[in-house]
C-alpha atoms as a PDB file:
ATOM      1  CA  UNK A   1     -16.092 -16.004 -32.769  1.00  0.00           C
ATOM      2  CA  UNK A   2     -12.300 -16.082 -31.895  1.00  0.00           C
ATOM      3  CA  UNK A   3     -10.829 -14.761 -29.031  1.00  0.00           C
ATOM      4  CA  UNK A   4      -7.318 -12.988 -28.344  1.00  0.00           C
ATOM      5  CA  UNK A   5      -5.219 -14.771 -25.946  1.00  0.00           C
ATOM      6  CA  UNK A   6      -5.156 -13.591 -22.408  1.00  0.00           C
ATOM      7  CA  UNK A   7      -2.744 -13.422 -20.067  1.00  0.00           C
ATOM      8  CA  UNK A   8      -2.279 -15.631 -17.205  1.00  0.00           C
ATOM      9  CA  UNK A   9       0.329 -13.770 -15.791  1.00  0.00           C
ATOM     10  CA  UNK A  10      -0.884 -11.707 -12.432  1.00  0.00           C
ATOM     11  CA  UNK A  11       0.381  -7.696 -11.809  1.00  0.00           C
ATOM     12  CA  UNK A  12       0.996  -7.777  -8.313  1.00  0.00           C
ATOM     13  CA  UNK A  13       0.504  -4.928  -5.817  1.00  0.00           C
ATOM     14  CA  UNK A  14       3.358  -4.699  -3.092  1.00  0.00           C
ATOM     15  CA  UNK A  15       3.053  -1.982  -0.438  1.00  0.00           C
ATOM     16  CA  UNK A  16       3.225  -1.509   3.112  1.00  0.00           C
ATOM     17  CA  UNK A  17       0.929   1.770   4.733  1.00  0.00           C
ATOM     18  CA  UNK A  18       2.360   4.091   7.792  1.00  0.00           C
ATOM     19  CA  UNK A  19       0.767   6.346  10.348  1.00  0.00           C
ATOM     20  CA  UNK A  20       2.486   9.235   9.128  1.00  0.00           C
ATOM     21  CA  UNK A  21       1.952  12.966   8.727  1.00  0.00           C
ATOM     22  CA  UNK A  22       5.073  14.106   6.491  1.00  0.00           C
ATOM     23  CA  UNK A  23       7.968  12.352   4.407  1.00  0.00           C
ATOM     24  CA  UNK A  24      10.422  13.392   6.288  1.00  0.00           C
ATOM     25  CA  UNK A  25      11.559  10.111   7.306  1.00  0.00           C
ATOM     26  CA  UNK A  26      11.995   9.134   3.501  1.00  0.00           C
ATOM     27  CA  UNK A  27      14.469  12.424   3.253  1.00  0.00           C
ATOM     28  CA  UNK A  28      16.054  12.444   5.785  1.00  0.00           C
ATOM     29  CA  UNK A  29      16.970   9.112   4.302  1.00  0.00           C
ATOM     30  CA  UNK A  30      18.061  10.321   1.040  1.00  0.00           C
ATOM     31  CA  UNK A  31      15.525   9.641  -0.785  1.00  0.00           C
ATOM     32  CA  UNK A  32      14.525  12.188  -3.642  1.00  0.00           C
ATOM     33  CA  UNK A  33      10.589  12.430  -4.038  1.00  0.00           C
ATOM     34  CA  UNK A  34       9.748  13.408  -7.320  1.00  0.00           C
ATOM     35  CA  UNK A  35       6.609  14.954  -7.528  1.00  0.00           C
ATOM     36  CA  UNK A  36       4.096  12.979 -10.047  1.00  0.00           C
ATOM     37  CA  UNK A  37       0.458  13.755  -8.810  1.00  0.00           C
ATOM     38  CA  UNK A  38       0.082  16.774  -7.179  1.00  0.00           C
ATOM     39  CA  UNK A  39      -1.654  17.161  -3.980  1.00  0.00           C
ATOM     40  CA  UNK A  40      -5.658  16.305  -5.107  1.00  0.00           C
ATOM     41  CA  UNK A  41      -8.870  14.747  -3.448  1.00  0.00           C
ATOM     42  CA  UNK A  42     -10.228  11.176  -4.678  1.00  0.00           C
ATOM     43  CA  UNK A  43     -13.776   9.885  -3.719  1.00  0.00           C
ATOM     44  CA  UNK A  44     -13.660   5.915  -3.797  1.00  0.00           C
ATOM     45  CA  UNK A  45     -16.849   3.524  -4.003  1.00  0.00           C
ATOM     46  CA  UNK A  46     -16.497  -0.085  -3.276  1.00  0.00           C
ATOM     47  CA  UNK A  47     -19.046  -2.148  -4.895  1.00  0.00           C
ATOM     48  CA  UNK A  48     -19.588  -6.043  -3.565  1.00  0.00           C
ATOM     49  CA  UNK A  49     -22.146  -8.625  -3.661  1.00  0.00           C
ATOM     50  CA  UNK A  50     -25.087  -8.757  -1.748  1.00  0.00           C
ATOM     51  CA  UNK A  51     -23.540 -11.009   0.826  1.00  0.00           C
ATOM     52  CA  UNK A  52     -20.458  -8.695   1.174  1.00  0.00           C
ATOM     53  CA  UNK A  53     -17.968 -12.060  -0.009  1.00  0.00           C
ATOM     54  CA  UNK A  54     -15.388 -10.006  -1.391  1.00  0.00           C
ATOM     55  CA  UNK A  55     -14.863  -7.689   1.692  1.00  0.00           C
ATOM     56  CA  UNK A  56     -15.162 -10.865   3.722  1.00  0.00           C
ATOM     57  CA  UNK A  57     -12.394 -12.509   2.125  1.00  0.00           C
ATOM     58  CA  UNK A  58     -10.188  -9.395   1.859  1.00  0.00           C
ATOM     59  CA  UNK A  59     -10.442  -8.747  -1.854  1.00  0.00           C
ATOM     60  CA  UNK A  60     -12.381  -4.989  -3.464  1.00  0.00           C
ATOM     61  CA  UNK A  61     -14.075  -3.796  -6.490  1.00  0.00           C
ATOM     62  CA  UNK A  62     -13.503   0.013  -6.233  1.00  0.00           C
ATOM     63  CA  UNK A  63     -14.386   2.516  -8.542  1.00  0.00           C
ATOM     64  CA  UNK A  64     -12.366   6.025  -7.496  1.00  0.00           C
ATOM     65  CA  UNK A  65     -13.333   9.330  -8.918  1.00  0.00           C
ATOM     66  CA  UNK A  66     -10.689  11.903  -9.289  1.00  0.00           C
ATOM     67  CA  UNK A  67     -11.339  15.452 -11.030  1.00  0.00           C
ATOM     68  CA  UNK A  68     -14.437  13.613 -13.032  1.00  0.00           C
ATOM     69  CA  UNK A  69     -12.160  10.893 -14.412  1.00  0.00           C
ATOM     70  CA  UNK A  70     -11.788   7.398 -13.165  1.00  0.00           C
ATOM     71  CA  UNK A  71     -10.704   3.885 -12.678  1.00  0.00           C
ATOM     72  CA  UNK A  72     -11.945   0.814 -11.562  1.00  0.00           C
ATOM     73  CA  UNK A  73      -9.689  -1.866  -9.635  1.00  0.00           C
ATOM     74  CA  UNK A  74     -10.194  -5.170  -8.159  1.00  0.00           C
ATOM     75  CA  UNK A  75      -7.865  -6.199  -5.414  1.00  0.00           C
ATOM     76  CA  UNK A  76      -7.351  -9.453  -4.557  1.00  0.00           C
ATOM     77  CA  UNK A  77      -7.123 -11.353  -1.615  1.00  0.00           C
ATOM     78  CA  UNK A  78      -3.609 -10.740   0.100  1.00  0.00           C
ATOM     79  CA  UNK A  79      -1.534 -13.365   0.113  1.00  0.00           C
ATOM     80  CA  UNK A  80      -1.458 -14.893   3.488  1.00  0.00           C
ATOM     81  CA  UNK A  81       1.369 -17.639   2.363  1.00  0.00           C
ATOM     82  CA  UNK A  82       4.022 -14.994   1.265  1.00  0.00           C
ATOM     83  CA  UNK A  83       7.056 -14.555   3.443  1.00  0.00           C
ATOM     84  CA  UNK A  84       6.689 -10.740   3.213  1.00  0.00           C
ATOM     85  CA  UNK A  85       5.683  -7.914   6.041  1.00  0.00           C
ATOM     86  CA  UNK A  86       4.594  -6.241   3.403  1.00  0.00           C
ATOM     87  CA  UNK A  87       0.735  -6.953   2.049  1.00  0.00           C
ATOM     88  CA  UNK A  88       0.960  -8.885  -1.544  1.00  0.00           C
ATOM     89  CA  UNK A  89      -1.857  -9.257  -3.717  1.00  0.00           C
ATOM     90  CA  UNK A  90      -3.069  -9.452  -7.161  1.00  0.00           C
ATOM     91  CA  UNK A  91      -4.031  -6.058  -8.701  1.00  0.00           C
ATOM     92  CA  UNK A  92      -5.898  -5.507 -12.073  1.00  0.00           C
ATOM     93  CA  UNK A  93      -6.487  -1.583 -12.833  1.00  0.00           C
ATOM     94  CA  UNK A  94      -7.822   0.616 -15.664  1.00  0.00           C
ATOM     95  CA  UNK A  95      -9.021   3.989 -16.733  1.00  0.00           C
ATOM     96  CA  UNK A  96     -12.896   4.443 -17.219  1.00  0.00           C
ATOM     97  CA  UNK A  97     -13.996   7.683 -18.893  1.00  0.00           C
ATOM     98  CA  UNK A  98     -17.292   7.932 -16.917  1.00  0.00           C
ATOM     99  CA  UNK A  99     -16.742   6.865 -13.410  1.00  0.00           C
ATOM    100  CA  UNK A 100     -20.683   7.425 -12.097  1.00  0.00           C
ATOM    101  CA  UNK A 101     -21.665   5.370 -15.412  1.00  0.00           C
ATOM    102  CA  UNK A 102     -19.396   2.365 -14.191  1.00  0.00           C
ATOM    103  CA  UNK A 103     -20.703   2.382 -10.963  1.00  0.00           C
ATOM    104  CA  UNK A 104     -24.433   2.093 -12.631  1.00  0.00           C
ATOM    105  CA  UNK A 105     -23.369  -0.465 -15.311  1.00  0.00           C
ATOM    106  CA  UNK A 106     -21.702  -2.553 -12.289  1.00  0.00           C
ATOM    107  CA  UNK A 107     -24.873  -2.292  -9.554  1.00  0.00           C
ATOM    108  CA  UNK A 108     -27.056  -3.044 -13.479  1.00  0.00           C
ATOM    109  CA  UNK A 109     -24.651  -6.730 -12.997  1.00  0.00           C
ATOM    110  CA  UNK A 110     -25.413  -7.319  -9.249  1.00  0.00           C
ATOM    111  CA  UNK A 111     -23.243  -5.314  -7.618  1.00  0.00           C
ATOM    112  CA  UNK A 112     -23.790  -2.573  -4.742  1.00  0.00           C
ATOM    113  CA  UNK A 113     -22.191  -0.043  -3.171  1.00  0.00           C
ATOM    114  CA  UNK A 114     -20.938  -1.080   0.215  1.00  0.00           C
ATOM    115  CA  UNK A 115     -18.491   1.520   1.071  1.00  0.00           C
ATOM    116  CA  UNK A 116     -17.152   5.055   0.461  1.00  0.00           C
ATOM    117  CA  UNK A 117     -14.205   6.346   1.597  1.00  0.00           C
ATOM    118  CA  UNK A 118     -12.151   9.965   0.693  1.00  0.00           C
ATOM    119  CA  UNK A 119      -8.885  11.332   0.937  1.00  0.00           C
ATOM    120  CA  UNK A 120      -6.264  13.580  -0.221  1.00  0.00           C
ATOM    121  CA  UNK A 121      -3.583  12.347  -2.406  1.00  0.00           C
ATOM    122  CA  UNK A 122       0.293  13.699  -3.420  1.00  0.00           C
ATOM    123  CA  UNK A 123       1.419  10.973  -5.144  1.00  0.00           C
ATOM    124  CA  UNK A 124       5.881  10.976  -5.713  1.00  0.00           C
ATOM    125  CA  UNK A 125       8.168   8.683  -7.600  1.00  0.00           C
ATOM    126  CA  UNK A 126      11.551   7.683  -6.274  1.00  0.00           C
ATOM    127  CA  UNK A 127      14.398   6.343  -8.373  1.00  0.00           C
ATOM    128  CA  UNK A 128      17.072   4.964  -6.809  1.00  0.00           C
ATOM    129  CA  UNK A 129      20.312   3.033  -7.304  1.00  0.00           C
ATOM    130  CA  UNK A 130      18.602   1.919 -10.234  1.00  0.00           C
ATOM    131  CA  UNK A 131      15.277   0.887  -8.561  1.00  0.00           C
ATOM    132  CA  UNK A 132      11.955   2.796  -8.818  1.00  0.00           C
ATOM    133  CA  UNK A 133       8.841   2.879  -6.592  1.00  0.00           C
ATOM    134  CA  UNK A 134       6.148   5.120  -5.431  1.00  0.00           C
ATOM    135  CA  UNK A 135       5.221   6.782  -2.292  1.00  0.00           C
ATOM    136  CA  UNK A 136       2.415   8.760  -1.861  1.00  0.00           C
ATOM    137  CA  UNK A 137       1.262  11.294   0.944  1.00  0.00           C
ATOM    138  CA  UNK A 138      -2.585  10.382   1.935  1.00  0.00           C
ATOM    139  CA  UNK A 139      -4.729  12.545   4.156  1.00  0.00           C
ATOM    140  CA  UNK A 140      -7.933  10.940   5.464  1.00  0.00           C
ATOM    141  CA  UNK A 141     -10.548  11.753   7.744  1.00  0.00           C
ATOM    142  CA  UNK A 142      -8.914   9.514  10.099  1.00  0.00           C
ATOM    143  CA  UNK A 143      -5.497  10.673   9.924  1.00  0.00           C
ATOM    144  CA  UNK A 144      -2.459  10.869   7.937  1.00  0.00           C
ATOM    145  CA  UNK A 145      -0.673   7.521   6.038  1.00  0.00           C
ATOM    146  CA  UNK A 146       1.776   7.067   3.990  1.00  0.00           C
ATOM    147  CA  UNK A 147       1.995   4.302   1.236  1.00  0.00           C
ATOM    148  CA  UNK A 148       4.987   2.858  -0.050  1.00  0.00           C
ATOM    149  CA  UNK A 149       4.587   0.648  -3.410  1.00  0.00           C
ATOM    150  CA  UNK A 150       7.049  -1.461  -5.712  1.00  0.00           C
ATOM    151  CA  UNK A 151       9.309  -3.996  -5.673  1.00  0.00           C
ATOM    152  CA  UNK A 152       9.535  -6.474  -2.668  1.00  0.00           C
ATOM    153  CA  UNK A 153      13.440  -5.167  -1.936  1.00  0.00           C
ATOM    154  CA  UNK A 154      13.409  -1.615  -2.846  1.00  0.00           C
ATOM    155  CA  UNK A 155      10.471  -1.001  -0.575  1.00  0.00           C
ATOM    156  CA  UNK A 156      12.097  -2.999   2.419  1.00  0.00           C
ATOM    157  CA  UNK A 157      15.368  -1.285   1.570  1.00  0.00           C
ATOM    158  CA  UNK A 158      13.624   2.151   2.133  1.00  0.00           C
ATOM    159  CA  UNK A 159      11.501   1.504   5.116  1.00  0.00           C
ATOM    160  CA  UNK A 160      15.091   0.359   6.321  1.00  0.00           C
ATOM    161  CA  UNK A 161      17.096   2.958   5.551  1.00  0.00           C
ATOM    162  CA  UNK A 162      14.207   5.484   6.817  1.00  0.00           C
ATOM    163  CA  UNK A 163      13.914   3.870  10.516  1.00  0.00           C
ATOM    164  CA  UNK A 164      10.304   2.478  10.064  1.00  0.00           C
ATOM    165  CA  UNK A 165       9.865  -0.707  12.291  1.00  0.00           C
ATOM    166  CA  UNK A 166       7.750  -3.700  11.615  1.00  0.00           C
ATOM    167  CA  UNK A 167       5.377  -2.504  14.198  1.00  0.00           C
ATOM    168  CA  UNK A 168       4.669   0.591  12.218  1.00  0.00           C
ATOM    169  CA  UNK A 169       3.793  -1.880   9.092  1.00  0.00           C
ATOM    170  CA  UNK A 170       0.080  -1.093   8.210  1.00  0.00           C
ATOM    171  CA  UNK A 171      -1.307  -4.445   5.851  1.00  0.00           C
ATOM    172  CA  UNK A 172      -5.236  -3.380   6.553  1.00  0.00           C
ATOM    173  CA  UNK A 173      -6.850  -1.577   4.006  1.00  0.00           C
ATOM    174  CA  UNK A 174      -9.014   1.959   4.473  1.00  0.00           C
ATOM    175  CA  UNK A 175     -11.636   0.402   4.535  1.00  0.00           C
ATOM    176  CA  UNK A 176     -10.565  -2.862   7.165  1.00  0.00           C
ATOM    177  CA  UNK A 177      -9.181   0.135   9.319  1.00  0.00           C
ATOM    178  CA  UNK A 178     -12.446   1.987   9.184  1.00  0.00           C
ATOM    179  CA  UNK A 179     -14.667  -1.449  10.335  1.00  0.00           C
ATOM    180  CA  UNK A 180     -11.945  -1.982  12.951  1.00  0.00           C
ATOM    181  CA  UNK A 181     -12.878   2.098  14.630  1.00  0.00           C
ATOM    182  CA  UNK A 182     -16.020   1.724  13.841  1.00  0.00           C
ATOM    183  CA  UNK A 183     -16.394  -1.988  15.741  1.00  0.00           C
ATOM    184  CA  UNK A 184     -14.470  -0.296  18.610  1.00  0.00           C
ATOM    185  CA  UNK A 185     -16.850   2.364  19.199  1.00  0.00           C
ATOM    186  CA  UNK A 186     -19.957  -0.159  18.967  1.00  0.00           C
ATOM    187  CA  UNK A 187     -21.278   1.293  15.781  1.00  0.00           C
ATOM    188  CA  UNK A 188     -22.247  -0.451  12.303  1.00  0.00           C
ATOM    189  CA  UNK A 189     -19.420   0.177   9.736  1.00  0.00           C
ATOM    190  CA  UNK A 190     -19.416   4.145   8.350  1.00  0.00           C
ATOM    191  CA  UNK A 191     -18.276   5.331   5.616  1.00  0.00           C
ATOM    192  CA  UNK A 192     -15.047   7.165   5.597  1.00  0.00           C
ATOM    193  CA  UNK A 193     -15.746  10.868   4.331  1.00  0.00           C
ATOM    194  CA  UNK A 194     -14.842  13.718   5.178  1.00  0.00           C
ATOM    195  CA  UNK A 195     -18.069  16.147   7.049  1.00  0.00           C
END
């Protein structure tokens, strides 16, 4: 049996998150949000192993449902050693026809599902001085964020020009934010859906 090559090379995810209710920043900034996903709600399932080792070492296996399509992602661990505020990590993504049928073919190989979190998506793209990246508009049951994703520069340059300050950087995930409320209230980790 022969095999295709495969490529070594990694797609890496670059994005900062923001406490933020509105774009208006981004505007106000100049920037031009072109509307690619309108506003729509996505219900995510993370599936680990038994002994929870890839939330423990910061990577995911998620599975999101949107409008009875789906796709399954692994994350992968952020890269501590990169100079960058913003978080860095490998990112490997595709469509699946049948999300729920993933989900069972994965937990048939081992897997569980650990976590669930929702949210409300308007996904934009921004092109500028020859650069492109997306933002997208996310409401949770835990508040507003905003996500800003691309290249290393662009993204700087916007959170820059738009008055965001280190301090507002978010690197945690939904779900690392979620353990972090729930741990401060005393409780065992919850799932983040809205009632």
């Amino acid at each position: 049996m022969s095999h295709s090559p495969v490529s070594k090379e990694k797609t890496l995810e670059i994005e900062v998150k923001l406490a933020c209710d509105n774009l208006d920043r981004l505007r106000n900034a100049g920037y031009e949000l072109i509307l690619e996903k309108p506003h729509h709600f996505e219900d995510n399932w993370l599936l680990d192993f038994e002994d929870e080792s890839l939330f423990k070492q910061g990577a995911a296996l998620r599975v999101r449902m949107v409008n009875g399509h789906g796709t399954i992602t692994y994350k992968g661990i952020v890269q501590e050693t990169h100079a960058s505020p913003l978080k860095v990590r490998e990112e490997i993504e595709t469509n699946v026809s049948d999300p729920q049928k993933m989900i069972e073919l994965l937990e048939h190989l081992g897997f569980r599902r650990s976590f669930r979190y929702q949210k409300y998506r308007t996904g934009y793209r921004v092109n500028q001085d020859g650069a492109e990246f997306k933002v997208v508009l996310d409401d949770t049951p835990m508040g507003k964020f905003i996500e800003i994703e691309g290249d290393e520069a662009s993204v700087l340059k916007a959170l820059n020009a738009a008055a965001f300050s280190a301090e507002e950087f978010i690197r945690q995930s939904y779900p690392e934010l979620q353990e972090e409320r729930c741990r401060a209230r005393g409780v065992p980790l919850e799932d983040l859906v809205f009632k």
